[in-house]
Protein backbone atom coordinates (compact mmCIF):
# COMPACT_ATOMS: atom_id res chain seq x y z
CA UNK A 1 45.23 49.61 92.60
CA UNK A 2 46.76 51.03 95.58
CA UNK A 3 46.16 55.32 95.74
CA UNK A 4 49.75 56.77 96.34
CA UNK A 5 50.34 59.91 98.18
CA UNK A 6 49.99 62.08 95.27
CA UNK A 7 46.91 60.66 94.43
CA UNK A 8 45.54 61.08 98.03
CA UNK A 9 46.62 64.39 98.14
CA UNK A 10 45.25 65.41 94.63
CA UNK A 11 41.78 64.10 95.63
CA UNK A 12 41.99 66.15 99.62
CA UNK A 13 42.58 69.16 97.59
CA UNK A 14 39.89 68.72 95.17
CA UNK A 15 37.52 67.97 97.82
CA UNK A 16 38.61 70.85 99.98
CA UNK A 17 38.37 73.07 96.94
CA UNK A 18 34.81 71.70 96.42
CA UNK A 19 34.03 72.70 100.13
CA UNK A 20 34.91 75.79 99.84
CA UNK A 21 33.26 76.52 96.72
CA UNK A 22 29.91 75.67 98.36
CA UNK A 23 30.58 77.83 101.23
CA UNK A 24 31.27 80.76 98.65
CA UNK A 25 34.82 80.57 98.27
CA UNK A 26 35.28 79.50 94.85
CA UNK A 27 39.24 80.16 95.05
CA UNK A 28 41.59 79.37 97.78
CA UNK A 29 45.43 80.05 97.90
CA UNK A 30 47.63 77.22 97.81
CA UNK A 31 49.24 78.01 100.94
CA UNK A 32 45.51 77.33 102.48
CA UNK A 33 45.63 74.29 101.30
CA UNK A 34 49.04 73.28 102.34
CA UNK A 35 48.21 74.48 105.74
CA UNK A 36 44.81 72.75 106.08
CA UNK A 37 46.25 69.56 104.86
CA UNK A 38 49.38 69.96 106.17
CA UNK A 39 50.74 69.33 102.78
CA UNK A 40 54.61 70.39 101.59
CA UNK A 41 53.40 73.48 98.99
CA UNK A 42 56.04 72.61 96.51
CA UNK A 43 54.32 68.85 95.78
CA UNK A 44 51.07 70.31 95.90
CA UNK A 45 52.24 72.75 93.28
CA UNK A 46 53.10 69.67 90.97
CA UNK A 47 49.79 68.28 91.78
CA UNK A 48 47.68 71.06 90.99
CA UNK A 49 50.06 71.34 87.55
CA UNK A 50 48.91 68.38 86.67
CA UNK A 51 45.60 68.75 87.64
CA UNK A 52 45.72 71.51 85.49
CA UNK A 53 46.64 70.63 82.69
CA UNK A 54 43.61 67.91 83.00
CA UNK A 55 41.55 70.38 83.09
CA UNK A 56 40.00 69.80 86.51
CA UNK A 57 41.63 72.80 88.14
CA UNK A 58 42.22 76.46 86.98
CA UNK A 59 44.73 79.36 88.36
CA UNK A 60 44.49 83.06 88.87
CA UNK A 61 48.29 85.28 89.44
CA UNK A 62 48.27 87.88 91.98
CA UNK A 63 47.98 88.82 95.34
CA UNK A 64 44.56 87.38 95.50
CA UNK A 65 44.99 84.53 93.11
CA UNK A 66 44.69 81.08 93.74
CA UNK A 67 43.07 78.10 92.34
CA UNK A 68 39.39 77.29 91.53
CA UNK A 69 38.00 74.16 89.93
CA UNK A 70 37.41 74.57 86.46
CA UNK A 71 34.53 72.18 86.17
CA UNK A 72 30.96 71.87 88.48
CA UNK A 73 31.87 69.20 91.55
CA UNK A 74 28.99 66.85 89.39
CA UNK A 75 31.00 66.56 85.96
CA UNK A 76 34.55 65.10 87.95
CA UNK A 77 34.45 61.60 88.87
CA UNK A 78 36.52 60.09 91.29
CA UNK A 79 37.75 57.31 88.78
CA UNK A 80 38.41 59.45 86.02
CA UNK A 81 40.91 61.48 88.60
CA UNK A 82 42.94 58.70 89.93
CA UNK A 83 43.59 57.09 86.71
CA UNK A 84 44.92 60.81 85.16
CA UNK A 85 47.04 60.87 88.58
CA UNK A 86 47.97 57.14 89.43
CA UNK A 87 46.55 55.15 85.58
CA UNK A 88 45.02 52.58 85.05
CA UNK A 89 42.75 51.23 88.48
CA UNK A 90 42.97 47.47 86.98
CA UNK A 91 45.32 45.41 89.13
CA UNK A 92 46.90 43.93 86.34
CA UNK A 93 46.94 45.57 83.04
CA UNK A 94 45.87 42.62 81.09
CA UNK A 95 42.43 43.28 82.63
CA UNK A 96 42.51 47.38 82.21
CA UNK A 97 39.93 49.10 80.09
CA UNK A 98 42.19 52.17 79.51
CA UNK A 99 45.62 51.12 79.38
CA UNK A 100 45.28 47.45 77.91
CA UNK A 101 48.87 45.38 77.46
CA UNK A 102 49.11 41.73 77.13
CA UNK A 103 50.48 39.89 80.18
CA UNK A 104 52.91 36.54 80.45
CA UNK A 105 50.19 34.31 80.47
CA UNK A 106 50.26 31.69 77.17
CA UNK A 107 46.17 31.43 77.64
CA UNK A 108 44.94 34.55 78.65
CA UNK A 109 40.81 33.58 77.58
CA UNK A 110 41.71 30.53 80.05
CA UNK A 111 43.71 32.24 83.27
CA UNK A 112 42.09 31.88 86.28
CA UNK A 113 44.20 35.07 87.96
CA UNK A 114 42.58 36.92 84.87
CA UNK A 115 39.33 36.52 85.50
CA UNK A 116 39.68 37.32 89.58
CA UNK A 117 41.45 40.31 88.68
CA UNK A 118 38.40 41.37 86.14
CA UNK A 119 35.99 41.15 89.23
CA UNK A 120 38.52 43.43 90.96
CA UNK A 121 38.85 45.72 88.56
CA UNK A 122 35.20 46.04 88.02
CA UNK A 123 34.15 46.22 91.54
CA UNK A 124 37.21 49.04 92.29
CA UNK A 125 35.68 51.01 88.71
CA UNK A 126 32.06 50.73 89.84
CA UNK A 127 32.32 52.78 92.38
CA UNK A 128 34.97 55.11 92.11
CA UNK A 129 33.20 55.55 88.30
CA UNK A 130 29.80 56.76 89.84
CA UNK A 131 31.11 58.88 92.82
CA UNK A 132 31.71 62.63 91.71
CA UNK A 133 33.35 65.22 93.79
CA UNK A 134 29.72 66.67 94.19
CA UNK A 135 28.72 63.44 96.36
CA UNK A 136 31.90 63.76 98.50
CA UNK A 137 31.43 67.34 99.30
CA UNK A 138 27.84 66.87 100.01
CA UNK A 139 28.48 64.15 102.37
CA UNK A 140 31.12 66.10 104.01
CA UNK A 141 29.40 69.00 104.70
CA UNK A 142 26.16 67.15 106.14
CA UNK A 143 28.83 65.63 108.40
CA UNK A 144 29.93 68.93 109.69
CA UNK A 145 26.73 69.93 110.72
CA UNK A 146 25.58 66.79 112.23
CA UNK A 147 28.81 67.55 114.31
CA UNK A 148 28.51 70.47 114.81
CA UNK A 149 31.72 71.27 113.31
CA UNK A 150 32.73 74.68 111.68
CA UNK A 151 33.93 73.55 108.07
CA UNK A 152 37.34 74.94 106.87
CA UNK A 153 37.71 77.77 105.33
CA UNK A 154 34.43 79.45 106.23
CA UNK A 155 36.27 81.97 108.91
CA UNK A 156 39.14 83.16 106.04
CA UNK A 157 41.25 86.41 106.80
CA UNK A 158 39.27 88.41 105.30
CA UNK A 159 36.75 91.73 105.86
CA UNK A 160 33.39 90.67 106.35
CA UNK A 161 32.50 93.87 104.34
CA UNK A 162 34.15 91.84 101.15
CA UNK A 163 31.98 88.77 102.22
CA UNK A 164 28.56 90.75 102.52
CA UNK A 165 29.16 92.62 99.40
CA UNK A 166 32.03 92.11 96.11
CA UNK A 167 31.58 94.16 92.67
CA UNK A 168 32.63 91.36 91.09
CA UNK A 169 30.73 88.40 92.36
CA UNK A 170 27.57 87.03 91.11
CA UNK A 171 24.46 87.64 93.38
CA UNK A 172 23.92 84.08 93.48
CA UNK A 173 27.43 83.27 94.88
CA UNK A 174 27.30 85.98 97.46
CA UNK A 175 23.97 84.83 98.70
CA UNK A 176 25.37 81.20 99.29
CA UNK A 177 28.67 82.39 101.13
CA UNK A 178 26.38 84.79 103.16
CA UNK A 179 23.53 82.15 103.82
CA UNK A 180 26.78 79.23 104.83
CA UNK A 181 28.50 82.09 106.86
CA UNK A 182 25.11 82.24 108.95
CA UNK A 183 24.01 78.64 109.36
CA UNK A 184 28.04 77.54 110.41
CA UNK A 185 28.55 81.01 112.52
CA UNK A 186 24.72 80.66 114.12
CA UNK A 187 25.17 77.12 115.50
CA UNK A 188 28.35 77.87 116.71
CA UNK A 189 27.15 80.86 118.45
CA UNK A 190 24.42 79.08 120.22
CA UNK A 191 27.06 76.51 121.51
CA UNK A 192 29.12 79.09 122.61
CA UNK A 193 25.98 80.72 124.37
CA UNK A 194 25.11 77.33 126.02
CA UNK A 195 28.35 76.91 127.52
CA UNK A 196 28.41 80.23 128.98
CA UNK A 197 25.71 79.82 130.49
CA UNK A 198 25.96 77.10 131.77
CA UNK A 199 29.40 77.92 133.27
CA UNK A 200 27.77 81.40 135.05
CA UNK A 201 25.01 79.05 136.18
CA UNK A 202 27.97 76.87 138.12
């Protein structure tokens, strides 16, 4: 299996939508994505079309569309999105659990390329069959605070009075993009503070 661009960009732009989801963005504009990725827009469209139509991903028109994911980050496996981008993840498809077609071999029970490429296949499905976009974003975000890195998308263009408070957003949701906008913005702060300090000091 080797992950083409589409499928590398199809899985940076599920992650990034997973990211922002837990930092209470739940939709981003595809031009965000484009930009944070520096993606062409007019692939990504096709992407997220296909996406889409998977069911994995889910659009809103207007001046403050976008797209969400249409699905919690635990129910999409890795696996499950490569093979609706790229197919099959066997090597060979004479070993592929999915997409199953008989190769040139006269003795397939007997070939010794067979059986290597069933090891493959199953160590490749193992784990991109168990990771789920939930795991990916987790391990992302940890990251950025271990860093101290500010995450993308958590500073967005937009009012801080439509962060603290939005008719139309669950309580829960605006608690989490409030309680991510503190913990990113506080340690950041306190950096900032540190290195003024310590430049006054000099």
């Amino acid at each position: 299996m080797k992950l083409s661009k589409r499928g590398e960009y199809a899985l940076r732009s599920l992650i990034n939508l997973g990211i922002a989801a837990e930092l209470g963005w739940p939709m981003l504009q595809i031009t965000e994505l484009a930009t944070k990725e520096k993606l062409p827009i007019k692939f990504l469209e096709q992407i997220f079309t296909q996406l889409k139509a998977a069911g994995y991903v889910k659009s809103r028109r207007g001046k403050f569309g976008g797209y969400s994911l249409a699905r919690p980050t635990s129910r999409i496996k890795f696996g499950a999105v490569i093979r609706i981008i790229e197919g099959p993840l066997a090597p060979i498809r004479c070993v592929s659990q999915t997409s199953y077609a008989r190769c040139s071999c006269p003795d397939e029970a007997h070939c010794g390329l067979r059986m290597l490429m069933f090891d493959v296949r199953n160590a490749i499905s193992t784990v991109l069959d168990r990771f789920t976009l939930a795991d990916s974003v987790g391990i992302t975000l940890r990251k950025y605070r271990r860093d101290k890195v500010t995450p993308p998308f958590l500073h967005r263009s937009i009012s801080l009075s439509s962060i603290l408070s939005t008719k139309s957003e669950p309580p829960s949701r605006r608690r989490a993009r409030v309680e991510a906008f503190k913990q990113f913005s506080g340690s950041q702060g306190s950096q900032l503070h540190n290195g003024r300090a310590k430049s006054s000091a000099n």
